[in-house]
Protein backbone atom coordinates (compact mmCIF):
# COMPACT_ATOMS: atom_id res chain seq x y z
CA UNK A 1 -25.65 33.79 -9.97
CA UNK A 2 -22.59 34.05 -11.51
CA UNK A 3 -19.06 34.63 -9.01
CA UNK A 4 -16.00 35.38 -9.77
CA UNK A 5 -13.53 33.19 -8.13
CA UNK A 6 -11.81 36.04 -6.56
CA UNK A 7 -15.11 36.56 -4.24
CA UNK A 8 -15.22 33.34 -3.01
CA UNK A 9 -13.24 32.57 0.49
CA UNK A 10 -12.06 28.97 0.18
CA UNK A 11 -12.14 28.35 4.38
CA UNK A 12 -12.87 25.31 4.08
CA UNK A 13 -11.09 23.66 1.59
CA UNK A 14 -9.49 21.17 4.56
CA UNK A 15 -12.91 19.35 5.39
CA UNK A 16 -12.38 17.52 2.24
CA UNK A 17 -10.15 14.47 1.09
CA UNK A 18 -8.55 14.89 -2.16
CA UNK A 19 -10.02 12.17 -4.77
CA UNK A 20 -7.87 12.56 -7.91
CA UNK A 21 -9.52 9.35 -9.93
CA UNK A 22 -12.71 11.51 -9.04
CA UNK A 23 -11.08 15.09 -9.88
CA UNK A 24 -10.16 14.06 -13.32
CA UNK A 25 -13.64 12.81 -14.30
CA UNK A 26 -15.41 15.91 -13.37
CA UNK A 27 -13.08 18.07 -14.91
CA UNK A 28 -13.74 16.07 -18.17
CA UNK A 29 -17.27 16.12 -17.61
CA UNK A 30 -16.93 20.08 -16.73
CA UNK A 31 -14.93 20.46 -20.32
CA UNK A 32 -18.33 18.60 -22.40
CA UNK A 33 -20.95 19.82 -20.47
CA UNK A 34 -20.08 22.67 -18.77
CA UNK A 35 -20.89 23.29 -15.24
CA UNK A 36 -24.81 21.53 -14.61
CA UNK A 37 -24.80 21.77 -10.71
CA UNK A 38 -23.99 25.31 -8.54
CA UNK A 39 -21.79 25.43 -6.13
CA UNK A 40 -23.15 26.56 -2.83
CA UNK A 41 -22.11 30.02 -0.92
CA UNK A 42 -23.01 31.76 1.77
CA UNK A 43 -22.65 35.71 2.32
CA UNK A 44 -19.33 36.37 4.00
CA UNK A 45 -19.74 38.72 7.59
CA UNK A 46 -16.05 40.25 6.89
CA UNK A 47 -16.20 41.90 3.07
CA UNK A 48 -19.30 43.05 1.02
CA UNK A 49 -19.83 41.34 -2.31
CA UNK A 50 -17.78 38.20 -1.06
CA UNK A 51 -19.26 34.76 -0.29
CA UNK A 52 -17.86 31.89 1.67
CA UNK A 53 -18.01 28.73 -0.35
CA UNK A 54 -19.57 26.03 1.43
CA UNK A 55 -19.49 23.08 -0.98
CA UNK A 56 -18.35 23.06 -4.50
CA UNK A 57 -14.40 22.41 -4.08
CA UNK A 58 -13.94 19.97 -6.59
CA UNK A 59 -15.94 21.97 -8.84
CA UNK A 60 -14.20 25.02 -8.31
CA UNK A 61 -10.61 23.79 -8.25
CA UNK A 62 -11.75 22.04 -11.81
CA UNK A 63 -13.09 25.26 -13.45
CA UNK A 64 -9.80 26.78 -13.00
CA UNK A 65 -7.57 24.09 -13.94
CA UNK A 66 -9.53 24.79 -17.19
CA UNK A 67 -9.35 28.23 -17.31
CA UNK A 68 -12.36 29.55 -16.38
CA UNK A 69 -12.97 32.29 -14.59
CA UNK A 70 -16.24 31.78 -12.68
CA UNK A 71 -18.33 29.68 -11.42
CA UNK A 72 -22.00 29.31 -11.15
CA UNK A 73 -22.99 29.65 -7.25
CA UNK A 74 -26.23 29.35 -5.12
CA UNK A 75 -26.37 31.41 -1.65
CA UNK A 76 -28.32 29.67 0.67
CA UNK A 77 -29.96 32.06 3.59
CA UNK A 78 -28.30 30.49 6.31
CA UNK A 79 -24.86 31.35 8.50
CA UNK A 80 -22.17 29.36 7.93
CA UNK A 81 -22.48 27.01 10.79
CA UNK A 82 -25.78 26.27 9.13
CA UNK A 83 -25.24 25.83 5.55
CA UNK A 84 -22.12 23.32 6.71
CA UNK A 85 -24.90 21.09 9.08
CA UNK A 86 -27.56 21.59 5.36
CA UNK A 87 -24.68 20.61 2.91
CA UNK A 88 -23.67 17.35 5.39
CA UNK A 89 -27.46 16.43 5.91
CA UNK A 90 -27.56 16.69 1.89
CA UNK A 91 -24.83 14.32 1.58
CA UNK A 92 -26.14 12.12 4.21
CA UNK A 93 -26.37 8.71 1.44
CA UNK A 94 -23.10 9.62 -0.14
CA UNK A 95 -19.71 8.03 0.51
CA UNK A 96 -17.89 9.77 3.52
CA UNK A 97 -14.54 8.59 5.63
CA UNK A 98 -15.01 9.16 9.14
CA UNK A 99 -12.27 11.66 9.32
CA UNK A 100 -13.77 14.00 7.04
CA UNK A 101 -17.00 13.65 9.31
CA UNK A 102 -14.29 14.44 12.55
CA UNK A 103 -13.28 17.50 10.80
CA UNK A 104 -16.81 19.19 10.42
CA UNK A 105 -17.53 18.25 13.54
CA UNK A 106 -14.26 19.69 14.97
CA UNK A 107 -14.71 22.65 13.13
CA UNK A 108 -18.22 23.46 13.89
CA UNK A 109 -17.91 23.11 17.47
CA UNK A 110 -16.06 26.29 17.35
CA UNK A 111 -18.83 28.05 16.33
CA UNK A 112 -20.72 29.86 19.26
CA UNK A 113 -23.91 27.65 20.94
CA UNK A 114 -22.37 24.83 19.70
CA UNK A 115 -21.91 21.32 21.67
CA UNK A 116 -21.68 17.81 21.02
CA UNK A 117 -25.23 17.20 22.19
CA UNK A 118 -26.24 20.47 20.19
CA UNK A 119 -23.97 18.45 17.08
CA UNK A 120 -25.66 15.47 17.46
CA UNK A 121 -29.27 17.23 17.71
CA UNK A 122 -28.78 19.04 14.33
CA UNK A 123 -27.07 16.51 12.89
CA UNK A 124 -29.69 13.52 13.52
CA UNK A 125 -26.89 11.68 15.04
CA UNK A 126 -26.49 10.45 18.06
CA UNK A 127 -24.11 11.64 20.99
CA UNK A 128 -21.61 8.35 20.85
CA UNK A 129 -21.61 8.71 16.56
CA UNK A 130 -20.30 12.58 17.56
CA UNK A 131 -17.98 11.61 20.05
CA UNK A 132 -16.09 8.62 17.96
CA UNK A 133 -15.47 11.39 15.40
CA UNK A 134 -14.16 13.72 16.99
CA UNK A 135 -11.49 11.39 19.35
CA UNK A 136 -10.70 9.75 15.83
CA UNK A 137 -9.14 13.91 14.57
CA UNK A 138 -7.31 14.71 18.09
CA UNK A 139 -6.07 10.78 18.41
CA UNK A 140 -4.42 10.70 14.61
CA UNK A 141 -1.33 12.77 14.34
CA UNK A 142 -1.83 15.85 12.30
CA UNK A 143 0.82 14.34 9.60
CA UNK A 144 -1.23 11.48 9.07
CA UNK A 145 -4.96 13.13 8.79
CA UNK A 146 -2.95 15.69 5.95
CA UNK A 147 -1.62 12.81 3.97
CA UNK A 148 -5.57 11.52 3.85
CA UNK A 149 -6.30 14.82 2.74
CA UNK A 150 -4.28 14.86 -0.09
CA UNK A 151 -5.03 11.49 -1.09
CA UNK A 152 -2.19 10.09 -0.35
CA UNK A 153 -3.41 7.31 2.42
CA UNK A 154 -6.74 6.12 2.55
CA UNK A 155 -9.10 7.91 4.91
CA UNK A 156 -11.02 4.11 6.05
CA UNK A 157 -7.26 2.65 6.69
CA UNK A 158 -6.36 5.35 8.75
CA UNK A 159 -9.17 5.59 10.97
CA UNK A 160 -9.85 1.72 11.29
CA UNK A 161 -5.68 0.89 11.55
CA UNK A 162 -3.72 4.10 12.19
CA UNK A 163 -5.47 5.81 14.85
CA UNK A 164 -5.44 2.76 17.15
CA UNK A 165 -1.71 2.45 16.49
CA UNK A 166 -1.12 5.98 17.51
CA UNK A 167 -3.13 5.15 20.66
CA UNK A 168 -0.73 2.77 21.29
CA UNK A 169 2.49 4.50 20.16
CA UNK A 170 2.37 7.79 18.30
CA UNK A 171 5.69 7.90 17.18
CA UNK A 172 5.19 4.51 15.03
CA UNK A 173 1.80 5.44 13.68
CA UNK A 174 3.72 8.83 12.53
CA UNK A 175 6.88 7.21 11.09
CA UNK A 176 4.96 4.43 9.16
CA UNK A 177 2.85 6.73 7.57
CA UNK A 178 5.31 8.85 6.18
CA UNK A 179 7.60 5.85 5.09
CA UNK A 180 4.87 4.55 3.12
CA UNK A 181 5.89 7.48 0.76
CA UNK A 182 2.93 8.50 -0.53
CA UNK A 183 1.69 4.56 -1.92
CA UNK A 184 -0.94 3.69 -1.91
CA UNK A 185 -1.82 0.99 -0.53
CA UNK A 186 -4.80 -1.74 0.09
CA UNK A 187 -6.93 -1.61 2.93
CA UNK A 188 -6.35 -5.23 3.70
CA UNK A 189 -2.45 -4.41 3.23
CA UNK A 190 -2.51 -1.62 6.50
CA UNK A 191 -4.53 -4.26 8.20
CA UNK A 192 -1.47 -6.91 7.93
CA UNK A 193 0.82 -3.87 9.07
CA UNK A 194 -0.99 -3.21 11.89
CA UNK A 195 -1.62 -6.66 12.91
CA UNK A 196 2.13 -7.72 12.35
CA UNK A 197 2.86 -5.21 14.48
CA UNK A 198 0.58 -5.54 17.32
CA UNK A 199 1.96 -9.24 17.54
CA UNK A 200 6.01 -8.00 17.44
CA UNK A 201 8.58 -7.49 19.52
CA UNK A 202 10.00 -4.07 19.68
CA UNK A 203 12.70 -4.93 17.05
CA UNK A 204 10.37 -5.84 14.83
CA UNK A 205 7.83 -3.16 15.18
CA UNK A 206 11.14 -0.88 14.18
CA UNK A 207 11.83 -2.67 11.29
CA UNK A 208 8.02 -2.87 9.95
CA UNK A 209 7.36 0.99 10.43
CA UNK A 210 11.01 1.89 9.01
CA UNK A 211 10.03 -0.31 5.80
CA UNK A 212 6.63 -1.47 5.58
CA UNK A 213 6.38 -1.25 1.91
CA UNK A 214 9.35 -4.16 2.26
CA UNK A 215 7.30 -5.85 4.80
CA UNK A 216 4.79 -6.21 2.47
CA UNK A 217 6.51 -7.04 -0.44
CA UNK A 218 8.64 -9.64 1.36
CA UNK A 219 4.81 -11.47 2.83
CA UNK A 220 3.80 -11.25 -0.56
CA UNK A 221 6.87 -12.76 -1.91
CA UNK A 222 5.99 -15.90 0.60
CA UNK A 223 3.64 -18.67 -0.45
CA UNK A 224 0.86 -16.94 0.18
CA UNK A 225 -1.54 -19.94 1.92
CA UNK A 226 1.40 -20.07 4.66
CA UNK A 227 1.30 -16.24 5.27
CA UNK A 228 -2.56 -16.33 6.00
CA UNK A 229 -2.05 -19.24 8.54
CA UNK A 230 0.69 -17.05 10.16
CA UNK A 231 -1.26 -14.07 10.41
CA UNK A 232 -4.52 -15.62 11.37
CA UNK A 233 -2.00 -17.35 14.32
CA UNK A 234 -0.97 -14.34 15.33
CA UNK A 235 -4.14 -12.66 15.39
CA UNK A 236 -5.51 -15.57 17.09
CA UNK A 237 -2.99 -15.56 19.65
CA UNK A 238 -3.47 -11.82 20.80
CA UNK A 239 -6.79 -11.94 20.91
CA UNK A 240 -6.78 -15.22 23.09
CA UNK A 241 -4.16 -12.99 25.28
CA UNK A 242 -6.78 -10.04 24.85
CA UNK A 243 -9.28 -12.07 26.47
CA UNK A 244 -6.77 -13.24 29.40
CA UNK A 245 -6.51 -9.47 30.48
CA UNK A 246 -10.20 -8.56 29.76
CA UNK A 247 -11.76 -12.10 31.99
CA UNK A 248 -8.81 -11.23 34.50
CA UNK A 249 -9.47 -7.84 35.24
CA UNK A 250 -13.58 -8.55 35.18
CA UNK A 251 -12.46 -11.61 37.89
CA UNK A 252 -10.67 -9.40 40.11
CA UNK A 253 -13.69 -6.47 40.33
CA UNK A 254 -16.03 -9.23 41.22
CA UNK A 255 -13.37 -10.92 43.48
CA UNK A 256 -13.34 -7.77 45.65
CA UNK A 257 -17.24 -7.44 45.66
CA UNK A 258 -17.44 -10.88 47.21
CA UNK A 259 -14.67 -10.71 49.93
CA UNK A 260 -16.51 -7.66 51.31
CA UNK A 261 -19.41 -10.13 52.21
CA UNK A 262 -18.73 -13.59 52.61
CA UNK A 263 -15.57 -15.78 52.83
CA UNK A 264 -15.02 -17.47 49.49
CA UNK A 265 -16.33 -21.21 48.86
CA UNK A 266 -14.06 -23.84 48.33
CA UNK A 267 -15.18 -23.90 44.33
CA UNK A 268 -13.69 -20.45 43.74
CA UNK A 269 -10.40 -21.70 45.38
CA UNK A 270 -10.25 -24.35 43.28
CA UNK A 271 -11.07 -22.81 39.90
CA UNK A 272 -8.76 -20.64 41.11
CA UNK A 273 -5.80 -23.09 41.90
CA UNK A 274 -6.44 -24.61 38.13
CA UNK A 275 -6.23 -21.08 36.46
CA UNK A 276 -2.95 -20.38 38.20
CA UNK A 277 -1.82 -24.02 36.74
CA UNK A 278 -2.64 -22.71 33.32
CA UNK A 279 -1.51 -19.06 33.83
CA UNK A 280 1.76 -20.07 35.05
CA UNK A 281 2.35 -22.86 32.16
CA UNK A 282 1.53 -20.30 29.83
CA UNK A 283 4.00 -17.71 31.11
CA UNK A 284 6.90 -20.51 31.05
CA UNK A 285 5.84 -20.83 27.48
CA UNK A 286 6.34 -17.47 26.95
CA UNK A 287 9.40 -16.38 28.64
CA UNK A 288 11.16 -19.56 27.03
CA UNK A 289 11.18 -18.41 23.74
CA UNK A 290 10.73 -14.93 24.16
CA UNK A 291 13.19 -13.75 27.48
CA UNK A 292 13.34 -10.30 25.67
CA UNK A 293 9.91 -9.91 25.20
CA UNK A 294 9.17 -6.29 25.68
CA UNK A 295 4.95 -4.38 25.71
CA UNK A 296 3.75 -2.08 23.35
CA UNK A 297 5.76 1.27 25.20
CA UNK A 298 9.20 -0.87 24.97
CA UNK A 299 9.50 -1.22 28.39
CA UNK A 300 10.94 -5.07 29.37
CA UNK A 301 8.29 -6.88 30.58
CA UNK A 302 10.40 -7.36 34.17
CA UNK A 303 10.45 -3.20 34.55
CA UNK A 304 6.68 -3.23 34.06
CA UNK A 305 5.87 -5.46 36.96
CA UNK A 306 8.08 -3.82 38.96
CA UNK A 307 6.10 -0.63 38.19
């Protein structure tokens, strides 16, 4: 059937990212061939003759960039928590960023009977696939998931990079979003940012989210086989200091396991004694260099052993 554009509620408009490479070839395609595919609709509950639009944005926003004034439409017999599950399931071998996933799910869990086990039932998904998605849209600042939305940062960069920044410090993940200044740029470029500063001191993490476009012209400036051996040492080095934590913290739950029971054998004190060695010529090596050295809230490292 044919609708006007006038009858169509455009709710939502928001689960989408904005893909203008992708925009422009439809709406050249639309101007040859004219429109091959409906859109799909649903009745609307609040107006007769209206009809929420359930998939068909691009389409839509294309016809009227050319002047048209309708659109042909398909209404499905379903409610709209239903035709948004049918239109995902429909997609299911097409191209999606996890955010965009996060946002239907976070949308229809505010429609009634709906759960994340009911979401992951009627989604053919399972309960940990619904749960990532829907930390990944209340961990990422607003600012940032809008600026993916426009098409203005790339959805995979933000989820895979951004998010786990914000985790660490909002404020940073918001500020070096927005002084990116709408440029694009490469997945593997956010990956350096992040990375660069995960490894920094807190000056540095200032100066990388209140220019990162410098920060990445000035590595790419640099002969580039040097950079990748800098990086790769840094990354290197915090995972090795990743693992420290992680075996430390497993030690210390099994520790208390076995001092409930036995006294410990003179093997664990020893392995013990030589860890404490290393541990203890690796924080000299440390605080040598680095007597500043401050964690990821920007706390001095002194303060947080005293808390």
């Amino acid at each position: 059937m044919e609708l006007e554009f006038h009858q169509m509620e455009m709710k939502y408009e928001g689960l989408r990212v904005a893909l203008p490479g992708v925009q422009a070839r439809l709406m050249a395609s639309l101007a040859e061939q004219g429109q091959l595919q409906p859109v799909l609709v649903v009745e609307s509950h609040t107006a007769a003759q209206r009809y929420v639009l359930i998939d068909g944005y691009r389409r839509v926003a294309a016809l009227q960039t050319l002047g048209r004034d309708t659109a042909e439409a398909m209404v499905l017999p379903l409610d709209e928590a239903g035709a948004l599950i049918f239109r995902h399931c429909r997609e299911s071998s097409q191209r999606r960023c996890a955010l965009e996933d996060g946002w239907l799910l976070k949308e229809l869990l505010d429609f009634p009977g709906m759960s994340q086990a009911e979401l992951s039932r009627r989604l053919q998904r399972s309960e940990s696939w619904v749960s990532r998605r829907l930390s990944l849209v209340r961990e990422l600042p607003e600012s940032v998931q809008e600026l993916v939305r426009r098409g203005r940062l790339c959805g995979y960069a933000a989820a895979k990079y951004l998010a786990p920044l914000a985790r660490a410090k909002k404020s940073d993940c918001i500020a070096l979003a927005q002084n990116l200044n709408g440029n694009q740029i490469s997945v593997r470029q956010m990956e350096r940012l992040y990375a660069q500063w995960k490894c920094s001191d807190k000056e540095a993490r200032k100066r990388i989210v209140e220019n990162p476009l410098l920060f990445l012209k000035t590595a790419e400036d640099l002969n580039l086989a040097a950079v990748k051996k800098t990086d790769d040492d840094f990354q290197s080095l915090c995972q090795d200091l990743e693992i420290i934590d992680a075996v430390s913290n497993r030690a210390r739950r099994r520790l208390r396991v076995m001092k409930a029971h036995f006294p410990l054998p003179q093997t664990i004190m020893e392995s013990w004694n030589a860890a404490r060695s290393s541990f203890g010529a690796l924080a000299d090596e440390m605080d040598k260099d680095h007597a500043g050295f401050t964690n990821q809230s920007g706390d001095s490292a002194a303060q947080g052993a005293r808390a």
